[in-house]
Protein backbone atom coordinates (compact mmCIF):
# COMPACT_ATOMS: atom_id res chain seq x y z
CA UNK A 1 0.00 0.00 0.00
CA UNK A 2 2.88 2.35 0.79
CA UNK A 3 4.52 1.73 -2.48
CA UNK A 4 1.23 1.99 -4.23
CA UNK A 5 0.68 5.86 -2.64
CA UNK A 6 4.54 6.44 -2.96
CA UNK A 7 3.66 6.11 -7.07
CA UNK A 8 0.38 8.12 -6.92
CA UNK A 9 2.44 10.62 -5.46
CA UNK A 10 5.35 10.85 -7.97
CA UNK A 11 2.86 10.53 -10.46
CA UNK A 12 0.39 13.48 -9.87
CA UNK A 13 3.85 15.94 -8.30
CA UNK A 14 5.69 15.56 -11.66
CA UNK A 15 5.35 19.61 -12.47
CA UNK A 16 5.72 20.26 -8.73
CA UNK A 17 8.92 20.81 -6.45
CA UNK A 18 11.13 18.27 -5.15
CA UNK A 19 10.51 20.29 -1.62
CA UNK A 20 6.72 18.56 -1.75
CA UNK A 21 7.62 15.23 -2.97
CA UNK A 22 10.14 14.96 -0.22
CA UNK A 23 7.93 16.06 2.28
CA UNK A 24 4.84 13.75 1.06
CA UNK A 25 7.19 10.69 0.56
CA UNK A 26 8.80 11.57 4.19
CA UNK A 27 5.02 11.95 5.77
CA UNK A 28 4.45 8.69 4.14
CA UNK A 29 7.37 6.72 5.64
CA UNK A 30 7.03 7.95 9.15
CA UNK A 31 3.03 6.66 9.18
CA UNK A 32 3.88 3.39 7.65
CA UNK A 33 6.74 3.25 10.72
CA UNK A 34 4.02 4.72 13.25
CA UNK A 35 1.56 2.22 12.25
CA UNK A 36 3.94 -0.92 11.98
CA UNK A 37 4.67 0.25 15.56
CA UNK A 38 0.96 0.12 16.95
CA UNK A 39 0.47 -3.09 15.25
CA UNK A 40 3.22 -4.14 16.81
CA UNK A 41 2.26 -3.06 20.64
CA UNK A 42 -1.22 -4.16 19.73
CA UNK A 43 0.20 -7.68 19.48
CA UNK A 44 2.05 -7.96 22.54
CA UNK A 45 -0.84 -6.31 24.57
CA UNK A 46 -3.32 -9.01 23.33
CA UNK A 47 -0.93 -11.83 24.17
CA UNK A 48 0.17 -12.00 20.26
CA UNK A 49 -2.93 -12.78 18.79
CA UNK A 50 -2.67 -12.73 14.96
CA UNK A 51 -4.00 -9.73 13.11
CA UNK A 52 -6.11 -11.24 10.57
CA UNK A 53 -8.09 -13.22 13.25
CA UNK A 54 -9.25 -12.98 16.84
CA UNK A 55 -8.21 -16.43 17.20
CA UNK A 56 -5.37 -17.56 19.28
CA UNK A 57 -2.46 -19.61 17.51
CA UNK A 58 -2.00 -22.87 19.28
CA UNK A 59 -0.50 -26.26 18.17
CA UNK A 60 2.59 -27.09 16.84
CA UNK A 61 1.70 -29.13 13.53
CA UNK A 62 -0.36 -27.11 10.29
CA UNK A 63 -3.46 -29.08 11.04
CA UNK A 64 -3.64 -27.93 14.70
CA UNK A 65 -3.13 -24.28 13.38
CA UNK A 66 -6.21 -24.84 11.18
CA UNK A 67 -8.37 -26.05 13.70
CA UNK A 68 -7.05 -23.33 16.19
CA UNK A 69 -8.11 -20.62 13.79
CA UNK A 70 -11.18 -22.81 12.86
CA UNK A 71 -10.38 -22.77 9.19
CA UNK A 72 -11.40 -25.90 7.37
CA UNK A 73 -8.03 -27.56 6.17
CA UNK A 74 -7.10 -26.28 2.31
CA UNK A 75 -4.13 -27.10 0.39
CA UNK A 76 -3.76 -23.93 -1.39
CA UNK A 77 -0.28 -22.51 -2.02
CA UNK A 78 -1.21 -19.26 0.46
CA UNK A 79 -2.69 -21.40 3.17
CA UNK A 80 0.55 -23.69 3.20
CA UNK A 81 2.80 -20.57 3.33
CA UNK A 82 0.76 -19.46 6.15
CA UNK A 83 0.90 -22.24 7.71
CA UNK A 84 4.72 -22.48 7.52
CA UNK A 85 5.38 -18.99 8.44
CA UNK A 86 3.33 -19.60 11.45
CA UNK A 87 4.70 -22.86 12.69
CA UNK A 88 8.46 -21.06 12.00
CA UNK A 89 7.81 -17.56 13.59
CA UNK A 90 10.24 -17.72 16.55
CA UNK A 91 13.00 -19.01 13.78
CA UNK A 92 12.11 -15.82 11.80
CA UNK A 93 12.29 -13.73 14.54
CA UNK A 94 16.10 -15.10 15.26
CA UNK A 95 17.18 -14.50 11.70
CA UNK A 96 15.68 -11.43 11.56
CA UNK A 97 17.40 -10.20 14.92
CA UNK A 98 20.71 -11.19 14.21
CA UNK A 99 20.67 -9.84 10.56
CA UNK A 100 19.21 -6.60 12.85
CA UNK A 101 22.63 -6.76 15.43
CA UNK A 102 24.96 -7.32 12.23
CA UNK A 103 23.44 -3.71 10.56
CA UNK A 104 23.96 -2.02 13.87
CA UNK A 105 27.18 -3.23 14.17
CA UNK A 106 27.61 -1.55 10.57
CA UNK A 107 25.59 1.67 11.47
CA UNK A 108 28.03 2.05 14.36
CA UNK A 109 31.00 1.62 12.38
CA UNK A 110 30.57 3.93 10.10
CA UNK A 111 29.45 6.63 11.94
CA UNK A 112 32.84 5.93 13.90
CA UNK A 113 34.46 6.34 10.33
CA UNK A 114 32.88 9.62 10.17
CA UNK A 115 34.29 10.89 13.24
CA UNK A 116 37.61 9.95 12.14
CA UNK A 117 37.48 11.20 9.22
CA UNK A 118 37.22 15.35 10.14
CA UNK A 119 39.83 14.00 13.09
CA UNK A 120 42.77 12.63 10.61
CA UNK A 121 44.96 13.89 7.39
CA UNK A 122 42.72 17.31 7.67
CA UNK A 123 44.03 20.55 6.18
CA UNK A 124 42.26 24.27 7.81
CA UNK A 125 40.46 25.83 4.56
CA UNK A 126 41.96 29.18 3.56
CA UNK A 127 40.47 32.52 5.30
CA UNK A 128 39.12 33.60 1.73
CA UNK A 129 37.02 30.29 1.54
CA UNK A 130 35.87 30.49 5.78
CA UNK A 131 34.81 33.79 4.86
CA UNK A 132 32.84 32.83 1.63
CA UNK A 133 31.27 29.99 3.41
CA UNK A 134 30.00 31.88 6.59
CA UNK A 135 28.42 34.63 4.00
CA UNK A 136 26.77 31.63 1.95
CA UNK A 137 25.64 30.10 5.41
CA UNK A 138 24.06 33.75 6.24
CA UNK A 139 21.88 34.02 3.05
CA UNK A 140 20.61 30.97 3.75
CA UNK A 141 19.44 31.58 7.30
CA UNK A 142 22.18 29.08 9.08
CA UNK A 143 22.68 30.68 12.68
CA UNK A 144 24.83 27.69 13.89
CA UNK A 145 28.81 27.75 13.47
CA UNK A 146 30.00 25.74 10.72
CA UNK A 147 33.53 24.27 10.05
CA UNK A 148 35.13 24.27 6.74
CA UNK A 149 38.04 21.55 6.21
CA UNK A 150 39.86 19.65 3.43
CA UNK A 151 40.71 15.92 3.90
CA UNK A 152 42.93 13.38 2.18
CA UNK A 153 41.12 10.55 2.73
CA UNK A 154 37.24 12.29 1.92
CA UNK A 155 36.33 11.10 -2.04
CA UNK A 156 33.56 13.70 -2.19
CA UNK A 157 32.17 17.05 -0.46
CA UNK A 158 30.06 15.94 2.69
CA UNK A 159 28.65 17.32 5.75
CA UNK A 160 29.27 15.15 9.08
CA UNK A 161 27.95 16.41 12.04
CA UNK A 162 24.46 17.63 13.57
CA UNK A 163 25.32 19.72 16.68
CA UNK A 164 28.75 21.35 15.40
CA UNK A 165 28.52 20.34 11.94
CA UNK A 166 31.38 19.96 9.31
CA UNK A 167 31.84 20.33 5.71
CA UNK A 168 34.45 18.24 4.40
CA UNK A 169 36.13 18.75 1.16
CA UNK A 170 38.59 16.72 -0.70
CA UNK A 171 42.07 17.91 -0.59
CA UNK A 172 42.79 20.04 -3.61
CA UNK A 173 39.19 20.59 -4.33
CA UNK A 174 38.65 24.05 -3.36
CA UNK A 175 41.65 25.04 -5.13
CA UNK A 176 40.95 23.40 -8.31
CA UNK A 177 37.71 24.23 -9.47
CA UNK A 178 36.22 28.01 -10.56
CA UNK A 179 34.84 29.56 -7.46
CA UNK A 180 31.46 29.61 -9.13
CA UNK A 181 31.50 25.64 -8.45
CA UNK A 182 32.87 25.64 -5.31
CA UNK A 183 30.41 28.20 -3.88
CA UNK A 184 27.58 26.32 -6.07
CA UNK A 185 29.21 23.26 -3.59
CA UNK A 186 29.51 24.51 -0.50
CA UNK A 187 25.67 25.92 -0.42
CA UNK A 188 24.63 22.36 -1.44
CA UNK A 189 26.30 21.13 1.99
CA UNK A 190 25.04 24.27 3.59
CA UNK A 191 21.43 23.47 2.35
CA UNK A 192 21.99 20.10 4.35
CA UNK A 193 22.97 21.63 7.34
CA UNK A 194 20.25 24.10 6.89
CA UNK A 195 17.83 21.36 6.37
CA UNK A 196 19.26 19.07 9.56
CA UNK A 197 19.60 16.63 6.93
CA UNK A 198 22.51 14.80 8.94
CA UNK A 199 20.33 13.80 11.38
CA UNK A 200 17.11 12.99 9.43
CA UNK A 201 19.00 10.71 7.26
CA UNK A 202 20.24 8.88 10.52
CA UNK A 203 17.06 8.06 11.48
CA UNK A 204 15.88 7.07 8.19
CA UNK A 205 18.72 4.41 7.90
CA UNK A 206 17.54 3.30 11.24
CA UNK A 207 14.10 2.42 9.77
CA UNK A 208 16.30 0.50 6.65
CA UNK A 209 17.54 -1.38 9.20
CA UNK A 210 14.93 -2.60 10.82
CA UNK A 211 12.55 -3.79 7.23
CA UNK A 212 15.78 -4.67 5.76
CA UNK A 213 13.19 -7.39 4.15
CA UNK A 214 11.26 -4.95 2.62
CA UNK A 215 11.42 -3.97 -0.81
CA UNK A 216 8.56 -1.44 -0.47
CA UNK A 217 10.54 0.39 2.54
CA UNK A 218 13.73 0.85 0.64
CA UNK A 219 12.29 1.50 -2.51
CA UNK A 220 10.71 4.98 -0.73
CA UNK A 221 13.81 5.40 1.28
CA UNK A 222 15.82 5.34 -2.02
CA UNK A 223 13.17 8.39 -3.14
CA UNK A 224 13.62 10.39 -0.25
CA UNK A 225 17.41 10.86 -0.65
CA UNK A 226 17.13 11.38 -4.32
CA UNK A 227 14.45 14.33 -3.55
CA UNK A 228 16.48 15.38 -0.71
CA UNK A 229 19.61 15.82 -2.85
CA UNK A 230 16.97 18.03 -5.43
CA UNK A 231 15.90 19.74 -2.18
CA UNK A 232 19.70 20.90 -1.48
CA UNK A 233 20.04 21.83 -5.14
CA UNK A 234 17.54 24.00 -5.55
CA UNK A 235 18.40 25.78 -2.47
CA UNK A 236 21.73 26.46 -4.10
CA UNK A 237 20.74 27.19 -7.66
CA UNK A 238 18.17 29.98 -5.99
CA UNK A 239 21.11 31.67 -4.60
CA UNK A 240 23.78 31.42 -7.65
C-alpha cells in the first residue's frame, strides 16, 4: 500500500517541487513506521494474537493451526505458506534479529568512520574560503557555526555532524575548481545543514535497518534521498 501511494504521489507531483515530494514521501514513511509500531504493541498487549483473526495460535503441527483458527483444512499454495510462516515464527524472529545486530554493528562503524574522518589527514580551509562559506551560510538563514576543512582521505564534499557540523572537502578541491563551483558546492552542503539533513538521514537508515526485508521500505527510502539531494540543489541554484 505504501509503495502503491509512494507512485500516486510521484505521479500526480511531476510539475511540482522536489521540496513537496520529499515532504509527502517523508510523511508517508514515518506513518507506515508509526503504524507498523501500533500493530506491533497491539500484538504484545493481546498476548500475540494474529491480526487477521481474533483467534489464538496454538498447536505445533499445520493441522492444529487450522483447527485453532477454525479454518477448514485447504491445500492452497497461500494457506501452506501461512501455515509455515506460522509454525516457523520464533526461527524468523532469530534471523531477523541477528541480521538486525549485524546492521547495527555496521551503522556504528561507520558513523565511527565519520568521526575519524574530520579528526585525521585534515588541512584548515583558507580565510578567503571560511569567509565565503559563513556569508553563503548567512543568506541561507544558518545561525549555527560551521567548520570548513579539506581531507585526504574524503572522495567527495560531505557534511558530518548535527550539533557542530562539518563540511568536508577533498584535498585540492577548493583550489581546483572556478569559485562559481565551489560556492555552487559549498551551499549544497550548507542546504543540508540548513535542512538538519545529517540527522534525518540517521534516522531514516535506522528504519532501513529494521525492514531490511522490505522492498517497499527501501524502494521509498531510495526516493527520499534522491528528492532530498533536489531539495539541497535547488536551495543552491536559488542563490547562484
Amino acid at each position: 500500500v505504501m509503495a502503491l501511494l509512494s507512485a500516486i504521489i510521484i505521479t500526480l507531483t511531476k510539475r511540482s517541487g522536489p521540496h513537496i515530494r520529499y515532504k509527502l514521501l517523508s510523511g508517508l514513511l514515518l506513518l507506515f513506521s508509526l503504524i507498523i509500531t501500533g500493530i506491533f504493541l497491539y500484538s504484545v498487549n493481546s498476548g500475540f494474537n494474529t491480526i487477521t483473526s481474533n483467534s489464538n495460535i496454538a498447536g505445533s503441527s499445520l493441522n492444529n493451526i487450522y483447527y485453532a483458527v477454525g479454518v477448514p483444512q485447504q491445500n492452497t499454495i497461500t494457506d501452506i505458506l501461512i501455515g509455515f510462516i506460522k509454525l516457523h515464527t520464533d526461527q524468523f524472529v532469530f534471523i531477523w534479529f541477528i541480521v538486525i545486530c549485524l546492521k547495527c554493528v555496521q551503522l556504528i562503524s561507520g558513523l565511527l568512520s565519520l568521526h575519524k574522518l574530520k579528526k585525521r589527514n585534515i588541512l584548515q580551509a583558507s580565510e578567503y574560503w571560511n569567509e565565503r562559506m559563513k556569508n553563503l551560510a548567512t543568506k541561507i538563514s544558518i545561525t549555527k557555526p560551521v567548520k570548513l576543512l579539506q581531507s585526504s582521505l574524503a572522495k567527495m564534499p560531505m557534511v558530518i555532524g548535527y550539533l557542530k557540523p562539518v563540511i568536508l572537502f577533498p584535498a585540492g578541491v577548493l583550489n581546483g575548481l572556478p569559485q562559481n563551483e565551489v560556492e555552487a558546492i559549498l551551499l549544497h552542503e550548507l542546504a543540508h545543514i540548513k535542512r538538519n539533513d545529517f540527522i534525518i538521514n540517521l534516522l531514516q537508515q535506522f528504519v532501513e535497518m529494521i525492514f531490511f526485508f522490505n522492498p517497499a521500505v527501501l524502494w521509498v527510502s531510495s526516493l527520499i534521498k534522491n528528492e532530498r539531494e533536489n531539495c539541497c540543489d535547488d536551495i543552491a541554484i536559488a542563490v547562484t
